[in-house]
C-alpha atoms as a PDB file:
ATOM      1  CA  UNK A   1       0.000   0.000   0.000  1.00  0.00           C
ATOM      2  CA  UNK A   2       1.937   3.093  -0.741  1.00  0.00           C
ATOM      3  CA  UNK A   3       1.026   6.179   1.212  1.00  0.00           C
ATOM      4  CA  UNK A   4       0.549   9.860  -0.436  1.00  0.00           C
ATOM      5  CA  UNK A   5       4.118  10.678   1.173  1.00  0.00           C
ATOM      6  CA  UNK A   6       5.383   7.360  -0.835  1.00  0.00           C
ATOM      7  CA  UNK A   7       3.799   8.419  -4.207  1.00  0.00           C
ATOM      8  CA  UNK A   8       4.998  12.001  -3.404  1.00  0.00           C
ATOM      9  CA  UNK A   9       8.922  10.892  -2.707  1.00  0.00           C
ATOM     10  CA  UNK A  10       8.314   8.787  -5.804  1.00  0.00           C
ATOM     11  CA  UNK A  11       7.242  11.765  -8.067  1.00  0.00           C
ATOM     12  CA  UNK A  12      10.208  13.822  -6.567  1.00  0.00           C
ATOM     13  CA  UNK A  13      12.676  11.497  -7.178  1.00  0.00           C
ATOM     14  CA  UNK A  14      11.201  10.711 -10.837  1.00  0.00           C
ATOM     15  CA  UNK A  15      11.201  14.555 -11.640  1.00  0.00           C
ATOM     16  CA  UNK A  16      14.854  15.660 -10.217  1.00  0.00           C
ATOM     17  CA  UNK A  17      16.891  13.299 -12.570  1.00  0.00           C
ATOM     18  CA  UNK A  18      17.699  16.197 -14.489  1.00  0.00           C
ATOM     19  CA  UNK A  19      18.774  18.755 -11.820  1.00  0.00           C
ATOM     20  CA  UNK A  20      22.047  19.001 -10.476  1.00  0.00           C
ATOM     21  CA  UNK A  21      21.802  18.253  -6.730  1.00  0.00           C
ATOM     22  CA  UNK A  22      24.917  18.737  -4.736  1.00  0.00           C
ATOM     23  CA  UNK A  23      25.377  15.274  -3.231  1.00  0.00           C
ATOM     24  CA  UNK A  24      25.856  16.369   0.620  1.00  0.00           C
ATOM     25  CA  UNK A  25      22.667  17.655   0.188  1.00  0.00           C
ATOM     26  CA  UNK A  26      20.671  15.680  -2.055  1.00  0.00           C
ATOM     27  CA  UNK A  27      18.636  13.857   0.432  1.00  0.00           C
ATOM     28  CA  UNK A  28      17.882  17.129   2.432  1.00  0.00           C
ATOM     29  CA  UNK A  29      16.397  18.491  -0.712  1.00  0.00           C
ATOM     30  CA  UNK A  30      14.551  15.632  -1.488  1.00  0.00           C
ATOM     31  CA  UNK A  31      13.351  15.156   1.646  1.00  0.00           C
ATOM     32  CA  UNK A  32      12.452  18.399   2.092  1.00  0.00           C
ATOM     33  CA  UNK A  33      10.388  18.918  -1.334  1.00  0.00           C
ATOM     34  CA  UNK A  34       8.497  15.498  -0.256  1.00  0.00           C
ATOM     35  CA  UNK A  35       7.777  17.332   3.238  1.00  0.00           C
ATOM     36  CA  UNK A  36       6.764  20.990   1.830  1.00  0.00           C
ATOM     37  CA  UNK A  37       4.329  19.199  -0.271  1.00  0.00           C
ATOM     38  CA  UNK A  38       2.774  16.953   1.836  1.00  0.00           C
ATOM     39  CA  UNK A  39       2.813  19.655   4.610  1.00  0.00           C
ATOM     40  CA  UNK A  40       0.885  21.629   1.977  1.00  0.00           C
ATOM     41  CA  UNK A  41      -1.661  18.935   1.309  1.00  0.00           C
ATOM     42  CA  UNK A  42      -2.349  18.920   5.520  1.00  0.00           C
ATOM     43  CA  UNK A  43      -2.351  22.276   6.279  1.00  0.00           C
ATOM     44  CA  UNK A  44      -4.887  22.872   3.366  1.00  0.00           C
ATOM     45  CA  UNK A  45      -7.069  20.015   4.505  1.00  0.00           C
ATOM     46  CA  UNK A  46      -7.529  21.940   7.646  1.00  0.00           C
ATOM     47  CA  UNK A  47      -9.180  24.896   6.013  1.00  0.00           C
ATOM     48  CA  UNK A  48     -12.268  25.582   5.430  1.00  0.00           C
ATOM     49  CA  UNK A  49     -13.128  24.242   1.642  1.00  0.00           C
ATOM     50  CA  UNK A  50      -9.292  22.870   1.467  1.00  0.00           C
ATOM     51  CA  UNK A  51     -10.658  19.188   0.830  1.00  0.00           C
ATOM     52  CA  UNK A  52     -12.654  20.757  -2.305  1.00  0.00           C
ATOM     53  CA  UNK A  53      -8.844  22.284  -3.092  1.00  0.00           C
ATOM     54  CA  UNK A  54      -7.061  19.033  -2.905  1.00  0.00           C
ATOM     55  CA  UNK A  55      -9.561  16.997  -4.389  1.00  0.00           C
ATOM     56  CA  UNK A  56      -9.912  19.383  -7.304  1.00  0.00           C
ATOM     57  CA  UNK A  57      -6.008  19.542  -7.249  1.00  0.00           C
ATOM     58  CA  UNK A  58      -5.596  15.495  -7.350  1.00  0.00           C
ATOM     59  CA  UNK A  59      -8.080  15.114  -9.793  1.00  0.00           C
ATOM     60  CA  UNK A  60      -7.154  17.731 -12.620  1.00  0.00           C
ATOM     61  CA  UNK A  61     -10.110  20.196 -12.436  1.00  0.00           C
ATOM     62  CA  UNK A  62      -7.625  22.782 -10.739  1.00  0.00           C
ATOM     63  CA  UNK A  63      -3.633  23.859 -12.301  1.00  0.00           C
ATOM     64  CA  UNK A  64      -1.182  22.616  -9.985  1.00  0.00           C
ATOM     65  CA  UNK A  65       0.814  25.448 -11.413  1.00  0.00           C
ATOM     66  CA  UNK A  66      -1.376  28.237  -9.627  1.00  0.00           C
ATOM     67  CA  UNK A  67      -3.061  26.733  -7.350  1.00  0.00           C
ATOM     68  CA  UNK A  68      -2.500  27.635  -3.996  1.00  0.00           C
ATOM     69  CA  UNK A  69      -1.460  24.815  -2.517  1.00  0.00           C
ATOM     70  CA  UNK A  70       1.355  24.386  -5.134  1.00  0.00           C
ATOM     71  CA  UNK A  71       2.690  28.262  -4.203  1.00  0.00           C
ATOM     72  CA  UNK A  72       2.395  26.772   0.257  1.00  0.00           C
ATOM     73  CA  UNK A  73       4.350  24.178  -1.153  1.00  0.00           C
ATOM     74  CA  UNK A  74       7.091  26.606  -2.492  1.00  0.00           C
ATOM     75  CA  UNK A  75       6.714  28.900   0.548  1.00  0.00           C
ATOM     76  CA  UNK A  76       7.454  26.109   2.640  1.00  0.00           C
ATOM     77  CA  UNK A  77      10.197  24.825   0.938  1.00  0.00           C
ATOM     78  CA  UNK A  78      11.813  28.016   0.566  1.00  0.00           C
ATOM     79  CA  UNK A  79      11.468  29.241   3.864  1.00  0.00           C
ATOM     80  CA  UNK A  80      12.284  25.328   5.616  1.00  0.00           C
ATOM     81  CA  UNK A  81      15.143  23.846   3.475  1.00  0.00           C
ATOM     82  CA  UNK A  82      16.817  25.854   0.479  1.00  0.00           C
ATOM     83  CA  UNK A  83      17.301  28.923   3.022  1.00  0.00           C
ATOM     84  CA  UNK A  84      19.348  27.071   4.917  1.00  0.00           C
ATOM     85  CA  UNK A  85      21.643  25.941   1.905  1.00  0.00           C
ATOM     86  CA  UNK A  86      24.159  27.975   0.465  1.00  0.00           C
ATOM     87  CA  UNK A  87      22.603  27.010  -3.137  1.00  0.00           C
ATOM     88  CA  UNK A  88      23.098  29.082  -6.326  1.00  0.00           C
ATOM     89  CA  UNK A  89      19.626  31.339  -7.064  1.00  0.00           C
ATOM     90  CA  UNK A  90      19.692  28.859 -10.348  1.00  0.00           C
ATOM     91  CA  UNK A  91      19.298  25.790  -8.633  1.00  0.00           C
ATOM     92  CA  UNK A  92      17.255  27.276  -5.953  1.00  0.00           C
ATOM     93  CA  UNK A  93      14.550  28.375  -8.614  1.00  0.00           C
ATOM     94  CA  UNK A  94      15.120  25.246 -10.543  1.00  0.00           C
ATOM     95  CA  UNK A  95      14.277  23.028  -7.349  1.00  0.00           C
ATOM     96  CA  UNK A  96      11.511  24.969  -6.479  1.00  0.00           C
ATOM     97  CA  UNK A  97       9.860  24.870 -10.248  1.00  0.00           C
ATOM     98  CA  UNK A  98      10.041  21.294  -9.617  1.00  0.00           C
ATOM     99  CA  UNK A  99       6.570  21.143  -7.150  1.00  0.00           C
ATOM    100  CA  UNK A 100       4.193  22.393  -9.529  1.00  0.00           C
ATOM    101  CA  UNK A 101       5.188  19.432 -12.130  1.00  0.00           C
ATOM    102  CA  UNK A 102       5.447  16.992  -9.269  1.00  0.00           C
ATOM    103  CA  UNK A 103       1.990  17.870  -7.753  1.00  0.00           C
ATOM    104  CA  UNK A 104       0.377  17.443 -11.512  1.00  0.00           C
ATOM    105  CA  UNK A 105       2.484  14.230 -11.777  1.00  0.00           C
ATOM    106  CA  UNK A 106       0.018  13.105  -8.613  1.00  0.00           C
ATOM    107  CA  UNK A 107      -3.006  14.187 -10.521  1.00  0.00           C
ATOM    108  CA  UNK A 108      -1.890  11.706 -13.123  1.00  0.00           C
ATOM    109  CA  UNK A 109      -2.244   8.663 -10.438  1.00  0.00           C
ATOM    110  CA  UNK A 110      -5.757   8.803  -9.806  1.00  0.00           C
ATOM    111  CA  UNK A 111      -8.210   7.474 -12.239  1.00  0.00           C
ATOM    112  CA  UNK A 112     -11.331   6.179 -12.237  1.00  0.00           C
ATOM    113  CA  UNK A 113     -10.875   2.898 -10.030  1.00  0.00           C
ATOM    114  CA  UNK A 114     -14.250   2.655  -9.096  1.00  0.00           C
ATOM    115  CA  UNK A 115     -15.997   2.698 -12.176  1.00  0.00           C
ATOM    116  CA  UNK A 116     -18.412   5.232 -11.754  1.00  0.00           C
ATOM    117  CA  UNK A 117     -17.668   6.966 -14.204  1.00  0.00           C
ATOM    118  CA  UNK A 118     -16.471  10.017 -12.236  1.00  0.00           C
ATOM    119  CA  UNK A 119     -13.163  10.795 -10.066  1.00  0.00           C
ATOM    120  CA  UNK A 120     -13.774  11.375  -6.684  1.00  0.00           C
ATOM    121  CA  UNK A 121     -12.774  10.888  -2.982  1.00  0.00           C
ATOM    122  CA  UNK A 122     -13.433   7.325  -3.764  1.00  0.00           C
ATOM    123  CA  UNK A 123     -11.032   7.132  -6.365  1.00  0.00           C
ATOM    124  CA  UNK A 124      -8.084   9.265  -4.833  1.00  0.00           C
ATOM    125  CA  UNK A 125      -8.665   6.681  -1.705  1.00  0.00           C
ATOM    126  CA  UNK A 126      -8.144   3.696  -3.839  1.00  0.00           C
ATOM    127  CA  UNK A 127      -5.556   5.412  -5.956  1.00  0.00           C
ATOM    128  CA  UNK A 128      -3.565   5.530  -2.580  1.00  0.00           C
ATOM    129  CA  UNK A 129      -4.736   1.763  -1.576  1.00  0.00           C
ATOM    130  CA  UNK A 130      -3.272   0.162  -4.213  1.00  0.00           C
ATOM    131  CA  UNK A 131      -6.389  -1.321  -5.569  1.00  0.00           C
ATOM    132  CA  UNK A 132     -10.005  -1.477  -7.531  1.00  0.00           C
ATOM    133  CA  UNK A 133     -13.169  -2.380  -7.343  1.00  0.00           C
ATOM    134  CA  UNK A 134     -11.953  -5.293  -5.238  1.00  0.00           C
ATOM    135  CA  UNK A 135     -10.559  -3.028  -2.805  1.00  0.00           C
ATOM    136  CA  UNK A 136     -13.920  -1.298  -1.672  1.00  0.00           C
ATOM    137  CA  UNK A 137     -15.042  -3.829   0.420  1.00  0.00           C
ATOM    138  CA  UNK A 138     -12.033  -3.347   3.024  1.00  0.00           C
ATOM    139  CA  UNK A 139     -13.430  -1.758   6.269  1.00  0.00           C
ATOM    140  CA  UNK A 140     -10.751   0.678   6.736  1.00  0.00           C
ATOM    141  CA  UNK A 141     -11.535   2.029   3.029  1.00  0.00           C
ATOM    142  CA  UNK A 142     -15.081   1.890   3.954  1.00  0.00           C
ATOM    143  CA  UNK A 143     -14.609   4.086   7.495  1.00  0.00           C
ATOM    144  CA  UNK A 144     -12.314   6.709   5.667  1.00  0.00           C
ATOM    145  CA  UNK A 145     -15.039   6.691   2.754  1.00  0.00           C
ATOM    146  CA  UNK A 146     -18.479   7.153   4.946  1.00  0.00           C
ATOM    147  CA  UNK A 147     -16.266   9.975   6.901  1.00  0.00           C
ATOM    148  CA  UNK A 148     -14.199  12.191   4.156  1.00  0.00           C
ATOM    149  CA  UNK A 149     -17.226  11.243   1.716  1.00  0.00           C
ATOM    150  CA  UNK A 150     -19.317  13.142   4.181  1.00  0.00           C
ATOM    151  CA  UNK A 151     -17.229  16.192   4.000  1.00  0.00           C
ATOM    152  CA  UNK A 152     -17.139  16.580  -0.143  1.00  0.00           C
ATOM    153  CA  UNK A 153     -21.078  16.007  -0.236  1.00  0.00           C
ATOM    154  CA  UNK A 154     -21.071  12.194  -1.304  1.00  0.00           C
ATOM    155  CA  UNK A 155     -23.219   9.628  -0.132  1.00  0.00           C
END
């Protein structure tokens, strides 16, 4: 079962191949672009209408290029990691450009794997189980369903 931070670190690591990362701090900066994203993901889910934002964000309808979440995720890792590296402004800017193609890259994971037709919380839940259709019977899936499901509206 890999977690969002799993499918995150994935993306990151999939997406720097072409940067030039200083080796002594290669894992601090991948590390921290996994973090600053995910930390974007929770602190949006605890605003009012940020599940709507990261749904719409996971799913396509919104840009990951200016959404807001994308531009927390730069603030954060800005302000939590490359300020405390003595990086060139190139790299710096070239590591930062990197979140808004690795947050669309998550939009690409989640599909229909319900087969309603439709991507929903549903989906981006199985999307981050592992599974289909097989998969919804589980009773963990089922809990997190009836509870987040709640919160976008679904029944």
């Amino acid at each position: 079962m890999a977690s969002l931070s799993d499918l995150i670190m994935q993306q990151v690591v999939a997406n720097s191949g072409n940067l030039e990362i200083p080796s002594n701090v290669k894992d601090t900066v991948l590390n921290g672009l996994s973090s600053s994203i995910l930390g974007s993901l929770t602190q949006t889910a605890t605003k009012s209408g940020g599940l709507d934002d990261i749904k719409n964000l996971l799913t396509g309808k919104s840009n990951a290029g200016s959404s807001p979440i994308t531009a927390l995720a730069s603030n954060l890792f800005a302000k939590n990691i490359l300020s405390k590296l003595n990086l060139g402004d190139a790299s710096k800017t070239a590591l930062v450009a990197l979140i808004p193609t690795v947050i669309s890259k998550l939009s690409n994971v989640i599909k229909d794997q319900d087969g309603d037709g439709d991507v929903d919380l549903n989906d981006i839940l199985l999307s981050l189980k592992g599974g289909g259709k097989s998969s919804a019977g589980s009773s963990l899936l089922g809990a997190a369903t009836g509870i987040l499901g709640s919160l976008f509206g679904k029944k």
